[in-house]
C-alpha atoms as a PDB file:
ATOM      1  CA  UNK A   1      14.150  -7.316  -5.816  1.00  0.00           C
ATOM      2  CA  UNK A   2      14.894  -6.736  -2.122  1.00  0.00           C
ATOM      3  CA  UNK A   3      12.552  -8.493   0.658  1.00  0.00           C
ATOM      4  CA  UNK A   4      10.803  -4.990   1.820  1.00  0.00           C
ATOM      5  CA  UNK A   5      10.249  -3.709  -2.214  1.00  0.00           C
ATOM      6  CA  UNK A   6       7.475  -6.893  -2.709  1.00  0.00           C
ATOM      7  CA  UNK A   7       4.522  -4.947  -0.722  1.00  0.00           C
ATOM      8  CA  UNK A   8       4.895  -1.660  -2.799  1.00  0.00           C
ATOM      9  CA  UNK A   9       4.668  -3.707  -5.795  1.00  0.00           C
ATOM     10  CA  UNK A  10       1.637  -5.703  -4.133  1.00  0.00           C
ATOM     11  CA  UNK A  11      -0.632  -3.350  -2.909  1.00  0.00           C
ATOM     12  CA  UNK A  12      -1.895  -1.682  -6.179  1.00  0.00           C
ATOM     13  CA  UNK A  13      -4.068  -4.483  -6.867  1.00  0.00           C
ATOM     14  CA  UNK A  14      -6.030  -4.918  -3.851  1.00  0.00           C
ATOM     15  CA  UNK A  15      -6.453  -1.558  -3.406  1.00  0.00           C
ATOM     16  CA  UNK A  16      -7.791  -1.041  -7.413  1.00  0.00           C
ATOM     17  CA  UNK A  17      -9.862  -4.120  -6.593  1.00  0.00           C
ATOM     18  CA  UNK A  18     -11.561  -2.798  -3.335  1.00  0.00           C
ATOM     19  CA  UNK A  19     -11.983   1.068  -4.664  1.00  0.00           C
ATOM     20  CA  UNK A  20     -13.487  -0.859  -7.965  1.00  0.00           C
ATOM     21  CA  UNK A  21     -15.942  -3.114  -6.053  1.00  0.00           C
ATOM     22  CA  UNK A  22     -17.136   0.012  -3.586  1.00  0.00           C
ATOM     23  CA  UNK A  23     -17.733   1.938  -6.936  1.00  0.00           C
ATOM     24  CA  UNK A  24     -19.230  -0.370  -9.106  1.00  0.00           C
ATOM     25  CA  UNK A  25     -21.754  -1.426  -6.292  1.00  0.00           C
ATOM     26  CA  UNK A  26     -22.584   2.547  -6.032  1.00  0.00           C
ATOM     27  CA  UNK A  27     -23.075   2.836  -9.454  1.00  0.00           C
ATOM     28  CA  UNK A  28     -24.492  -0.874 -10.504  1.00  0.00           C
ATOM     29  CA  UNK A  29     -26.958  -0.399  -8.015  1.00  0.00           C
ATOM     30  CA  UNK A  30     -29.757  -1.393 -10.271  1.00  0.00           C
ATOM     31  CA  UNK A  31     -28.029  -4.163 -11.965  1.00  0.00           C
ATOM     32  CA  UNK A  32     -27.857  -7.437 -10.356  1.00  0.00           C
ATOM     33  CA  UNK A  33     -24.809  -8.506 -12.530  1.00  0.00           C
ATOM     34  CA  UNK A  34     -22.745  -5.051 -11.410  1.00  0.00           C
ATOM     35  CA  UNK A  35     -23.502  -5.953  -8.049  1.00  0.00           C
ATOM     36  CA  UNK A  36     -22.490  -9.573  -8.429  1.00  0.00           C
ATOM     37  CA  UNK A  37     -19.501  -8.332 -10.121  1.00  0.00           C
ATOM     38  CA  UNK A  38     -18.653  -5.666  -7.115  1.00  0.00           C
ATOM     39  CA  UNK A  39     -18.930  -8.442  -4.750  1.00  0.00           C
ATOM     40  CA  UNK A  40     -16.651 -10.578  -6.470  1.00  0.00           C
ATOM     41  CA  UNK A  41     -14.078  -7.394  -7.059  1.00  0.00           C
ATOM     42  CA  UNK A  42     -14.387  -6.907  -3.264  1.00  0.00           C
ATOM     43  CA  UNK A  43     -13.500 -10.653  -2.399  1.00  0.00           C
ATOM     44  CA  UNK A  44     -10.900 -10.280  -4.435  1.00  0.00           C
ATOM     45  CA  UNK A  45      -9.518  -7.678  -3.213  1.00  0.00           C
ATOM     46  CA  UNK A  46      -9.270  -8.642   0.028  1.00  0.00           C
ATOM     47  CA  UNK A  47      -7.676 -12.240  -0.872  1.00  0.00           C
ATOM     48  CA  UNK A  48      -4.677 -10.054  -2.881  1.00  0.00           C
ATOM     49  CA  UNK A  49      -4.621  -7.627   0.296  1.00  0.00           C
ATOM     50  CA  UNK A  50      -4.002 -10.724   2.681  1.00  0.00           C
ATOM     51  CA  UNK A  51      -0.755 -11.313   0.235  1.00  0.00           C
ATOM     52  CA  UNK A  52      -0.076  -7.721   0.246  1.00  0.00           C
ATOM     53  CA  UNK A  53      -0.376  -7.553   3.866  1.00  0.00           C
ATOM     54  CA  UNK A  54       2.383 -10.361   4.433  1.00  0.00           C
ATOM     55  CA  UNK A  55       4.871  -8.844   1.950  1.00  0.00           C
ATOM     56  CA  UNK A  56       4.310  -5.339   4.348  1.00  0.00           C
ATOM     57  CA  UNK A  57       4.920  -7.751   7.439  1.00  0.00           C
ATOM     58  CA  UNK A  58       8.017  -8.665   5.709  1.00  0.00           C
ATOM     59  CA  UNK A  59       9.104  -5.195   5.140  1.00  0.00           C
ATOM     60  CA  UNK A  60       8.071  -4.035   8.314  1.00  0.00           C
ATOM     61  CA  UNK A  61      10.919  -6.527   9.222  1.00  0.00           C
ATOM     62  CA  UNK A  62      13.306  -5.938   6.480  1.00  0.00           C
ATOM     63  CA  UNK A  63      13.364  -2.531   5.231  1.00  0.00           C
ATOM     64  CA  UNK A  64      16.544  -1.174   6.136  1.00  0.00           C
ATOM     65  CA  UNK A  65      16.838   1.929   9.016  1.00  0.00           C
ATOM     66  CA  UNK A  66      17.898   5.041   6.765  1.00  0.00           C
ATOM     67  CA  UNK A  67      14.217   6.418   6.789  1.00  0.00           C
ATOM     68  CA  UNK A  68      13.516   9.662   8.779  1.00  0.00           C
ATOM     69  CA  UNK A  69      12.594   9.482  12.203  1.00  0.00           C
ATOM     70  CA  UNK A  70       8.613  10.839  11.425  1.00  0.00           C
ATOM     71  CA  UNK A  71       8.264   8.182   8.805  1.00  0.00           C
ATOM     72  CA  UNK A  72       9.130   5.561  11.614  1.00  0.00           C
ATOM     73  CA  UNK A  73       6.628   6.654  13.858  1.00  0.00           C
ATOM     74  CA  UNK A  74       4.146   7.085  10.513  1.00  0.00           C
ATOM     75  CA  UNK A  75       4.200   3.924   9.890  1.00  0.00           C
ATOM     76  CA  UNK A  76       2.179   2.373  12.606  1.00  0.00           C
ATOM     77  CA  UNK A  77      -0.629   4.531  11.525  1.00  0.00           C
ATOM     78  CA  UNK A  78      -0.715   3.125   8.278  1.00  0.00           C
ATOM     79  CA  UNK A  79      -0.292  -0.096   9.606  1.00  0.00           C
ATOM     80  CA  UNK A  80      -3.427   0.915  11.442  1.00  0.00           C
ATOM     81  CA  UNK A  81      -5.504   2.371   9.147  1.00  0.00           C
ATOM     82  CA  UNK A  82      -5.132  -0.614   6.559  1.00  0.00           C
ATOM     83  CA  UNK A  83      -5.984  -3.092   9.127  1.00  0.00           C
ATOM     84  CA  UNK A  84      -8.648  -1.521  10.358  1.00  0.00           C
ATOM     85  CA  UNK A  85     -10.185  -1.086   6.547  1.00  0.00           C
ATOM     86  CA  UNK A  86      -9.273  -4.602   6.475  1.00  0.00           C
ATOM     87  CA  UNK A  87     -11.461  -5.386   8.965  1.00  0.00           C
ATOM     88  CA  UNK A  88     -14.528  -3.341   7.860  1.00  0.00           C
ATOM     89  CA  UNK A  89     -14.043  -5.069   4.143  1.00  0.00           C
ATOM     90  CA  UNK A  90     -13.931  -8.304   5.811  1.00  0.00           C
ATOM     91  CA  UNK A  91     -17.414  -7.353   7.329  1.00  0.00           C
ATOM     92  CA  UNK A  92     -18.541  -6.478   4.047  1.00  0.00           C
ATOM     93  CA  UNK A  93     -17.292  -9.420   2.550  1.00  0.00           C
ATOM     94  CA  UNK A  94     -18.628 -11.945   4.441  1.00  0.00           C
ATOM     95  CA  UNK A  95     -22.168 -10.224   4.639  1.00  0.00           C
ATOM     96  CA  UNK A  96     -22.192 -10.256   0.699  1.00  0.00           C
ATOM     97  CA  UNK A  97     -20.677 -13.646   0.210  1.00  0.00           C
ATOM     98  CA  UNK A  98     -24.162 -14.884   1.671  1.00  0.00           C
ATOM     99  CA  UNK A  99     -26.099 -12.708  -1.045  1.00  0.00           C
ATOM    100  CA  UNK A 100     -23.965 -10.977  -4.024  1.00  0.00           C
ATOM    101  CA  UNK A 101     -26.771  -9.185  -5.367  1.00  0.00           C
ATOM    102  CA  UNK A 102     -28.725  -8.094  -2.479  1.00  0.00           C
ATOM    103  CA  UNK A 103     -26.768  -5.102  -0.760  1.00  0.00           C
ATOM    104  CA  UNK A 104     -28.605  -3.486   2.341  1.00  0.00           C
ATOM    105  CA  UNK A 105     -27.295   0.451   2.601  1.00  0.00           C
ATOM    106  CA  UNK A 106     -25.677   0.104   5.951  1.00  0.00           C
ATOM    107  CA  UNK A 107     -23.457  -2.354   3.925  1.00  0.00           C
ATOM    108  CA  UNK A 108     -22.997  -0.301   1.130  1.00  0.00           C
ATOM    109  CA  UNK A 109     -22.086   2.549   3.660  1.00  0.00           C
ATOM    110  CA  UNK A 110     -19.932   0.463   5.312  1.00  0.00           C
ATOM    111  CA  UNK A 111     -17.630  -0.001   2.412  1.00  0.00           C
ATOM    112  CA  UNK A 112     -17.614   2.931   1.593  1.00  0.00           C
ATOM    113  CA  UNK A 113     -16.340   3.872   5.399  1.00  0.00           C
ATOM    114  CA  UNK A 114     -13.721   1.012   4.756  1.00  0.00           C
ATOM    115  CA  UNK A 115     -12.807   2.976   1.067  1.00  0.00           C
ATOM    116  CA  UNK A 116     -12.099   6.079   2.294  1.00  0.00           C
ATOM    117  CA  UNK A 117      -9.940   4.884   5.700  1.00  0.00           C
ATOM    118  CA  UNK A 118      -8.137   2.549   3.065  1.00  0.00           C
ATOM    119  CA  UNK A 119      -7.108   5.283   1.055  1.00  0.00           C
ATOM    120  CA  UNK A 120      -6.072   7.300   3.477  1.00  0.00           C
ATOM    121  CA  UNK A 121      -3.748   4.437   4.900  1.00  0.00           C
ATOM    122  CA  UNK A 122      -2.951   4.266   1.352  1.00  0.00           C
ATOM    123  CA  UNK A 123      -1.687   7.951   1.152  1.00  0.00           C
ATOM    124  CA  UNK A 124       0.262   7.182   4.239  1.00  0.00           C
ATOM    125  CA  UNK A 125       1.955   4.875   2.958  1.00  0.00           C
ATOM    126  CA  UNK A 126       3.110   6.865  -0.077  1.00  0.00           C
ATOM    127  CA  UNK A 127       4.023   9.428   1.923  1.00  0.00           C
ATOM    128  CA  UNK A 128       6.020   6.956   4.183  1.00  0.00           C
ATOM    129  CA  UNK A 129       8.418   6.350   1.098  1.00  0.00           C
ATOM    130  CA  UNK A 130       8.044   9.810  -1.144  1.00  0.00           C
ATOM    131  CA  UNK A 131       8.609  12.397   1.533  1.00  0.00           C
ATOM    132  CA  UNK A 132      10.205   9.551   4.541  1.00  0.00           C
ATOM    133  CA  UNK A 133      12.193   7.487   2.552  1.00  0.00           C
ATOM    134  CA  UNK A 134      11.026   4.653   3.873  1.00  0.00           C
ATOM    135  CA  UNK A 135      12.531   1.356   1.635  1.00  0.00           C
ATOM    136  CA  UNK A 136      14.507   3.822  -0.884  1.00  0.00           C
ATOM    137  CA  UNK A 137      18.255   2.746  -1.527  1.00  0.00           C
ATOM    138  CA  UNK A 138      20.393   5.641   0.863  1.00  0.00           C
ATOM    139  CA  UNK A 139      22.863   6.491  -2.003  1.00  0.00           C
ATOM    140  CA  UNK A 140      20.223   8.165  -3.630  1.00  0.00           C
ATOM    141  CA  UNK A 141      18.355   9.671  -0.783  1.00  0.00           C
ATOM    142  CA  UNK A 142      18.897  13.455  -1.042  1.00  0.00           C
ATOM    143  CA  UNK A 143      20.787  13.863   2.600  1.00  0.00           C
ATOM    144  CA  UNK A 144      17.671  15.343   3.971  1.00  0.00           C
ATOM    145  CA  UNK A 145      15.605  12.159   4.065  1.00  0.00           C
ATOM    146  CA  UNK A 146      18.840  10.041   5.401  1.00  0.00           C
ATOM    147  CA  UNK A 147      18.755   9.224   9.126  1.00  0.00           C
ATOM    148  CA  UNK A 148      21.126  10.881  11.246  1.00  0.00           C
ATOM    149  CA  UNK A 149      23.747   7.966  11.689  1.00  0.00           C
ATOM    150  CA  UNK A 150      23.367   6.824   7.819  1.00  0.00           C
ATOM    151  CA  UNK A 151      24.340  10.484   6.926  1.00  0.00           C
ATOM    152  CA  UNK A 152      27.663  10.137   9.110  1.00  0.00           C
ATOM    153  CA  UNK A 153      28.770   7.487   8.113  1.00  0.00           C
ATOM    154  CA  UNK A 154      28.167   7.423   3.656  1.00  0.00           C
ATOM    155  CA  UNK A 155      29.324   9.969   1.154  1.00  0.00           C
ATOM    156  CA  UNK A 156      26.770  12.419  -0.443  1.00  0.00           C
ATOM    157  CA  UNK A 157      24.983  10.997  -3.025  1.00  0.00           C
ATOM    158  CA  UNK A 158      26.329  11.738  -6.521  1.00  0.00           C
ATOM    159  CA  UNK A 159      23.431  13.182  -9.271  1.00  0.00           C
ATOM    160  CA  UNK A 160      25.613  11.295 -11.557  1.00  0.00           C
ATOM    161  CA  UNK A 161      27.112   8.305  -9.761  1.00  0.00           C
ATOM    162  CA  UNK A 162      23.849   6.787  -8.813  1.00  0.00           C
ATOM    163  CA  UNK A 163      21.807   7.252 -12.764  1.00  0.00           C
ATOM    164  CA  UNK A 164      24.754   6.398 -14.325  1.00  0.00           C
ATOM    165  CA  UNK A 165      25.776   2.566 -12.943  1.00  0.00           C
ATOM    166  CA  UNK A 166      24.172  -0.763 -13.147  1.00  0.00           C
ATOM    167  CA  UNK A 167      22.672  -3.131 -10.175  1.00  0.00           C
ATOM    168  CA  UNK A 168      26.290  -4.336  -9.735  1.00  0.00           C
ATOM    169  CA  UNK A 169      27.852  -0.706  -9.299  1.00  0.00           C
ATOM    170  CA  UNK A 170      29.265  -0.783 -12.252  1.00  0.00           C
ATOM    171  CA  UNK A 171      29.629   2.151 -15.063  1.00  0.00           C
ATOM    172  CA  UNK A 172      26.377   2.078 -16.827  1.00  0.00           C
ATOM    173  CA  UNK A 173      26.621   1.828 -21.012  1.00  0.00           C
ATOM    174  CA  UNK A 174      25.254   5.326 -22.579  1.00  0.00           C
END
């Protein structure tokens, strides 16, 4: 696994964790366990989003430069949005810590303000690599996702060439 492929496989639990706390504290509402257990799902979520966070630091370093030129510029506003939903849930976080099972509304409203601006720096960040590229291997980037100097300088990617070889390059066994 390359350096800048670690955050995409990171951020799905963080994200499942914060969505899950936000919900179950909407729904638990009259159950001091639920909201015990939303609280702990939120903490949680942001300790696995402070790992997820440093693996996107990493690719934000890493990830190689054959993504389009709008996903480049797209991904400062995800970097945006998830820090500043990182922030908010940090707010929330640290207000519950002092009493799991006592949730005020502007709280509650507060994560779910945090929620939705997470998910949509979430969708910007799938977007970054489904429809930018962003982190995918070039040779099997259709040519127009490549970057204008990676699409000078490699072949067209083969249909076949790419499905049909190993990690190493080599022929793949059928």
């Amino acid at each position: 696994m390359r350096a800048w492929e670690i955050h995409p496989a990171l951020v799905h639990l963080p994200i499942a964790f914060l969505i899950g706390g936000v919900v179950l504290d909407l729904f638990g509402q009259s159950s001091e366990a639920a909201l015990t257990t939303a609280t702990y799902l939120l903490i949680a979520g942001l300790a696995t989003g402070v790992i997820a966070a440093g693996a996107g630091v990493i690719a934000y370093y890493t990830v190689p430069g054959n993504h389009t030129a709008a996903a480049h510029h797209r991904v400062y506003w995800h970097i945006w949005t998830v820090g500043v939903s990182v922030v908010l849930f940090t707010v929330v976080c640290l207000v519950r810590w002092q009493h799991p099972s006592v949730v005020s509304p502007l709280i509650r409203g507060l994560g779910i303000v945090a929620m939705a601006i997470l998910a949509l720096g979430a969708y910007i960040g799938g977007d970054l690599v489904y429809h930018g590229g962003l982190g995918i291997d070039p040779v099997i980037l259709k040519p127009g996702l490549r970057s204008t100097a990676e699409t000078k300088t490699s072949p067209p990617a083969s249909p076949v060439g790419a499905a049909m070889t190993d990690p190493l390059g080599q022929p793949a066994e059928r």
